[in-house]
N, C-alpha and C. Protein backbone atom coordinates (compact mmCIF):
# COMPACT_ATOMS: atom_id res chain seq x y z
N UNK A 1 -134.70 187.23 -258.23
CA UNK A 1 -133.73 187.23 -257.16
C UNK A 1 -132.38 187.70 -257.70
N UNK A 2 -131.89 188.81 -257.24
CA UNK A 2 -130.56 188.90 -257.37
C UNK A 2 -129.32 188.24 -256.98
N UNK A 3 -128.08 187.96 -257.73
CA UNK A 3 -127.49 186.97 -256.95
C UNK A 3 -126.02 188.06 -257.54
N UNK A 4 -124.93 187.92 -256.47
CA UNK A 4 -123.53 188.46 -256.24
C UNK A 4 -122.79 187.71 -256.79
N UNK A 5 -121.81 187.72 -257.61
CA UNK A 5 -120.83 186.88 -257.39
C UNK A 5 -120.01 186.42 -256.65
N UNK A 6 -119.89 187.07 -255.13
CA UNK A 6 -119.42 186.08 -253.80
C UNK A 6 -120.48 184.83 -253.70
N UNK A 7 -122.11 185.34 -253.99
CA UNK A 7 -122.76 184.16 -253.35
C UNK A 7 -122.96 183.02 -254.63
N UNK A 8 -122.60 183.39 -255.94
CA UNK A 8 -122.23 182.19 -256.82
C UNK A 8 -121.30 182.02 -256.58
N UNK A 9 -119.89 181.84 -256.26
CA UNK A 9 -119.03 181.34 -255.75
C UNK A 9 -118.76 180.87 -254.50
N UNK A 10 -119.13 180.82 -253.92
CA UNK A 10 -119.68 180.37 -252.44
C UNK A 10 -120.97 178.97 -252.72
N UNK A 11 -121.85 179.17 -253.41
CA UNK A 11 -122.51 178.04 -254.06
C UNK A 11 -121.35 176.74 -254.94
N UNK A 12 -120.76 177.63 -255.23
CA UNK A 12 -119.80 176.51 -256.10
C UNK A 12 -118.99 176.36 -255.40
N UNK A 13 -118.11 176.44 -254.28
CA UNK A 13 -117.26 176.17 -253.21
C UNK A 13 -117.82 175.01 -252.55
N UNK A 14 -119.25 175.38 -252.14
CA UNK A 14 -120.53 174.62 -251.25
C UNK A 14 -120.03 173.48 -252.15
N UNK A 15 -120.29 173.08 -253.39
CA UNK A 15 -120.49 171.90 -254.13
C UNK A 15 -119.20 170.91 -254.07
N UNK A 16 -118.03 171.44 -253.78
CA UNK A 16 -116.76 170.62 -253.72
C UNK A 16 -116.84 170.67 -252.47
N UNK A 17 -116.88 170.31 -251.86
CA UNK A 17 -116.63 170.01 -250.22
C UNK A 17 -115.65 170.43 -249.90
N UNK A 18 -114.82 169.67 -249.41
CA UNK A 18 -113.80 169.64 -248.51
C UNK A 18 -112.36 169.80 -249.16
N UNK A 19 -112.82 169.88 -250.34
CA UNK A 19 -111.62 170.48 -251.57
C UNK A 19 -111.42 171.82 -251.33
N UNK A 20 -112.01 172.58 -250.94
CA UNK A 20 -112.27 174.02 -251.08
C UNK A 20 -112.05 174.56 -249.49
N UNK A 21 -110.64 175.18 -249.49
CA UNK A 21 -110.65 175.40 -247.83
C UNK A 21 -111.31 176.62 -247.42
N UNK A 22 -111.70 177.67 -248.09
CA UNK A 22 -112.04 179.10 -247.87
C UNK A 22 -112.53 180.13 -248.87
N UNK A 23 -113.23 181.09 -248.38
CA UNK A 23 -113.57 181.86 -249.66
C UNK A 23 -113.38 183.10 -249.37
N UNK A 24 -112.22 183.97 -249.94
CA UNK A 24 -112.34 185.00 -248.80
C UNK A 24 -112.48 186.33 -249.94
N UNK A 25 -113.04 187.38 -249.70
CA UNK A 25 -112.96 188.26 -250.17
C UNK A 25 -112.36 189.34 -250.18
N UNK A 26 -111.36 189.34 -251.63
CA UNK A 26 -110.13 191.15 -250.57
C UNK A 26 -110.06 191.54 -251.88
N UNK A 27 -109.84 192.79 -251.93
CA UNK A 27 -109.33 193.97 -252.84
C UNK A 27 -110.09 193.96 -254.27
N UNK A 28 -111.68 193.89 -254.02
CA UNK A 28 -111.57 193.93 -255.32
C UNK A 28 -111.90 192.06 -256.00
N UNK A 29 -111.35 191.00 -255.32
CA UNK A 29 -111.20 189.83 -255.63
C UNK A 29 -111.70 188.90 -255.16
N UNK A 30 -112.02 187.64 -255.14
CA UNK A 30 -112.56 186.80 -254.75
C UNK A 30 -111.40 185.31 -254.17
N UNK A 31 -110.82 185.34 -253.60
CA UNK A 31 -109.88 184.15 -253.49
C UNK A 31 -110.22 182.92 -252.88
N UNK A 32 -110.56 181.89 -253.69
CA UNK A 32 -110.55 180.23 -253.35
C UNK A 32 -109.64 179.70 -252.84
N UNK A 33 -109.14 179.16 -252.16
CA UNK A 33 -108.47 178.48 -251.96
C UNK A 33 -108.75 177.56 -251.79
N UNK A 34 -107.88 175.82 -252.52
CA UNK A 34 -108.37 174.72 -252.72
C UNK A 34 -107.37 173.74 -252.46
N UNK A 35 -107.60 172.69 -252.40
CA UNK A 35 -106.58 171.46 -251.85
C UNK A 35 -106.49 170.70 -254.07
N UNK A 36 -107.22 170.80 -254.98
CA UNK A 36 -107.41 170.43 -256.44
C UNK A 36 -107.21 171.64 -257.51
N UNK A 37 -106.59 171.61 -258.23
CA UNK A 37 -106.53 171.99 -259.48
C UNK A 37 -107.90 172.35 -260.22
N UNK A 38 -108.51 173.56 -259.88
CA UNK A 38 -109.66 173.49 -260.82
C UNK A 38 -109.72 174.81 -261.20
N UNK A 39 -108.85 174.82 -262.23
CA UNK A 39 -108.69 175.87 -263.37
C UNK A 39 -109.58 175.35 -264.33
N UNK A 40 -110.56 174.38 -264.77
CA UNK A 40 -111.26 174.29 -265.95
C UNK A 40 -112.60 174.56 -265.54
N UNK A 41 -113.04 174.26 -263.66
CA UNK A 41 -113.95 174.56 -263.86
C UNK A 41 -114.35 176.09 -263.68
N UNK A 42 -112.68 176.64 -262.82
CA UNK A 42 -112.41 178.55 -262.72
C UNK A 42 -113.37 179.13 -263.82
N UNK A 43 -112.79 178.38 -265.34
CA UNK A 43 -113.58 179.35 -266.04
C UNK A 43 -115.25 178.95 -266.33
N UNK A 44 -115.29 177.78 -266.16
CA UNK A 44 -117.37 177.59 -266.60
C UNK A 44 -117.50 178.41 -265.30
N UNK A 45 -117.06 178.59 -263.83
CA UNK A 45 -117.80 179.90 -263.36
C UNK A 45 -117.58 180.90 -263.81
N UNK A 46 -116.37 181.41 -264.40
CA UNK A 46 -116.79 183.05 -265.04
C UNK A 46 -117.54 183.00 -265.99
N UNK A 47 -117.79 182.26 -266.54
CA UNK A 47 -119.01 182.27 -268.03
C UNK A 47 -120.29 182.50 -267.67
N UNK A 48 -120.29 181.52 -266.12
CA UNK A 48 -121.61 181.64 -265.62
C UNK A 48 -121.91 182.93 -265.04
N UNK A 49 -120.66 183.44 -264.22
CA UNK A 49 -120.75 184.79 -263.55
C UNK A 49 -121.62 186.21 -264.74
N UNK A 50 -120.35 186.20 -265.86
CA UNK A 50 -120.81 186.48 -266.89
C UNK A 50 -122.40 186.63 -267.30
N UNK A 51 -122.82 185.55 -267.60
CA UNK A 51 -124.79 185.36 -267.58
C UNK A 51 -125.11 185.90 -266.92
N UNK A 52 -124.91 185.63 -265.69
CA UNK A 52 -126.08 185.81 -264.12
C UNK A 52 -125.49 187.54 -264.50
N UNK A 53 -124.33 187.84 -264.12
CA UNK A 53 -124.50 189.59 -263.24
C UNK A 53 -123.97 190.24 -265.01
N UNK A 54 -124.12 189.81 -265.73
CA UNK A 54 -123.45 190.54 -267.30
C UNK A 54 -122.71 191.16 -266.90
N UNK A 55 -121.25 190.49 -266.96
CA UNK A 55 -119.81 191.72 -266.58
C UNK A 55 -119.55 190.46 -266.98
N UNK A 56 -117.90 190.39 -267.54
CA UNK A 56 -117.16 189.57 -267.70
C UNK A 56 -116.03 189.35 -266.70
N UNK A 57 -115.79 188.18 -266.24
CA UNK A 57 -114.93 187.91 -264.88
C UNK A 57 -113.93 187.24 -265.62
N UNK A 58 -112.91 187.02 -265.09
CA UNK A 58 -112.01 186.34 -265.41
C UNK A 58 -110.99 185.65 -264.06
N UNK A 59 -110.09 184.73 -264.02
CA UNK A 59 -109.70 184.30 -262.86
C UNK A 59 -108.02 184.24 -262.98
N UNK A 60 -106.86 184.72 -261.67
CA UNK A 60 -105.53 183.87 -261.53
C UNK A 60 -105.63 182.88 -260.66
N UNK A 61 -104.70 181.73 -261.17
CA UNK A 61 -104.49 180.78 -260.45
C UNK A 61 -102.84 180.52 -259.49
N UNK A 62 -102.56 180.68 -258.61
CA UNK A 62 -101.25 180.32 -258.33
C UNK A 62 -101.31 179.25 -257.47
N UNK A 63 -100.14 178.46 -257.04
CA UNK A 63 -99.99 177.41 -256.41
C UNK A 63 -98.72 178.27 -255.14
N UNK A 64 -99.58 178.22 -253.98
CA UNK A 64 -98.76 178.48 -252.86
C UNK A 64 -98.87 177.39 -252.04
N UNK A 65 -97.89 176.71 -251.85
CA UNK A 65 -97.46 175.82 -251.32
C UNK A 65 -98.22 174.57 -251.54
N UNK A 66 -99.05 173.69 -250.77
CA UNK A 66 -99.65 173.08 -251.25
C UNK A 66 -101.59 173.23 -251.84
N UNK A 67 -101.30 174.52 -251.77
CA UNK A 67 -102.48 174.95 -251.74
C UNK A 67 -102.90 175.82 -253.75
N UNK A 68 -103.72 175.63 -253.98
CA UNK A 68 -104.37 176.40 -255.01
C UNK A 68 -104.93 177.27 -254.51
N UNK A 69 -104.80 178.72 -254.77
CA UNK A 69 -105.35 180.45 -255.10
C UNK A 69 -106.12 180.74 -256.18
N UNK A 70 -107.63 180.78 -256.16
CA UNK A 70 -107.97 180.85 -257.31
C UNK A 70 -108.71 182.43 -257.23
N UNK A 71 -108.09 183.10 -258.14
CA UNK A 71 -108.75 184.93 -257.86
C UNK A 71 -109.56 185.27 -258.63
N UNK A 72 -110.81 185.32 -258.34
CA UNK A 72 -111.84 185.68 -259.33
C UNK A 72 -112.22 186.97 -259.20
N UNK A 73 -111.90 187.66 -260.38
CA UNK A 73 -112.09 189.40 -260.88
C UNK A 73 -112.95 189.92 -261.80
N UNK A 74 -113.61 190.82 -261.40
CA UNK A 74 -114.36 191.47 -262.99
C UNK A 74 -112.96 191.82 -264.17
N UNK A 75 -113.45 191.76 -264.96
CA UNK A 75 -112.46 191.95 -266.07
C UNK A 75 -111.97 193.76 -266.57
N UNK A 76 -113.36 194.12 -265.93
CA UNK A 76 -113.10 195.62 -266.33
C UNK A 76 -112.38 195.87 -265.23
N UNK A 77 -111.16 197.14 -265.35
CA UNK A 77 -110.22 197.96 -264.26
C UNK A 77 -110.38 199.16 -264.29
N UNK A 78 -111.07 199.73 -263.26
CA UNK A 78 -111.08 201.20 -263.01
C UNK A 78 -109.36 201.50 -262.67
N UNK A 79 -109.32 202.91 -262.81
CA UNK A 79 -108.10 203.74 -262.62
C UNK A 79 -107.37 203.56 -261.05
N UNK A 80 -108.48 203.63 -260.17
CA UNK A 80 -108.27 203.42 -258.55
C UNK A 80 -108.15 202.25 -258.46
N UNK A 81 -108.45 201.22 -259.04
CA UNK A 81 -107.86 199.26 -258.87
C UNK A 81 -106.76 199.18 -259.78
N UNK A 82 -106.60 200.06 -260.42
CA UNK A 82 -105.35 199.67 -261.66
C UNK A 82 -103.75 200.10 -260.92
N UNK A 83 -104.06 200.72 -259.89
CA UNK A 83 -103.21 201.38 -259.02
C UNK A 83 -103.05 201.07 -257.81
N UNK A 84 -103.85 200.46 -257.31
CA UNK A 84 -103.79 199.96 -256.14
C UNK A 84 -102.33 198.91 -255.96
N UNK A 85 -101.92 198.78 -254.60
CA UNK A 85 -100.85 198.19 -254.43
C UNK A 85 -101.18 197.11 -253.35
């Protein structure tokens, strides 16, 4: 079975409940948004991402307002995402 990294992250969203307000996908990125701080487990999913689809992901975290942004990215940057605005 093939699996995406929207739908492993979406599995791991599934697992925090109600911590996790949304999963949305834009530019390239993956954005969580969460009501908790979970930058430690941000990265055991890119490790896992990593395994499952072999690419290396990596994640930003910002705090907008009361909310956590968590952006999960492949690590490699093409020329047309390196530029993008």
């Amino acid at each position: 079975m093939n699996y995406t990294a929207l739908d492993i992250i979406h599995s791991w969203a599934d697992s925090r409940g109600k911590q996790i307000q949304k999963v949305i996908p834009t530019n390239g990125k993956i954005c969580v948004y969460c009501t908790v701080d979970f930058s430690k487990e941000a990265a055991k999913v890119c490790q896992f991402l990593h395994l499952i689809i072999k690419q290396p992901w990596t994640f930003q975290m910002k705090k907008e307002h009361e909310v956590f942004v968590i952006a999960f990215f492949p690590e490699t940057v093409s020329l047309q995402n390196l530029f993008q605005t």
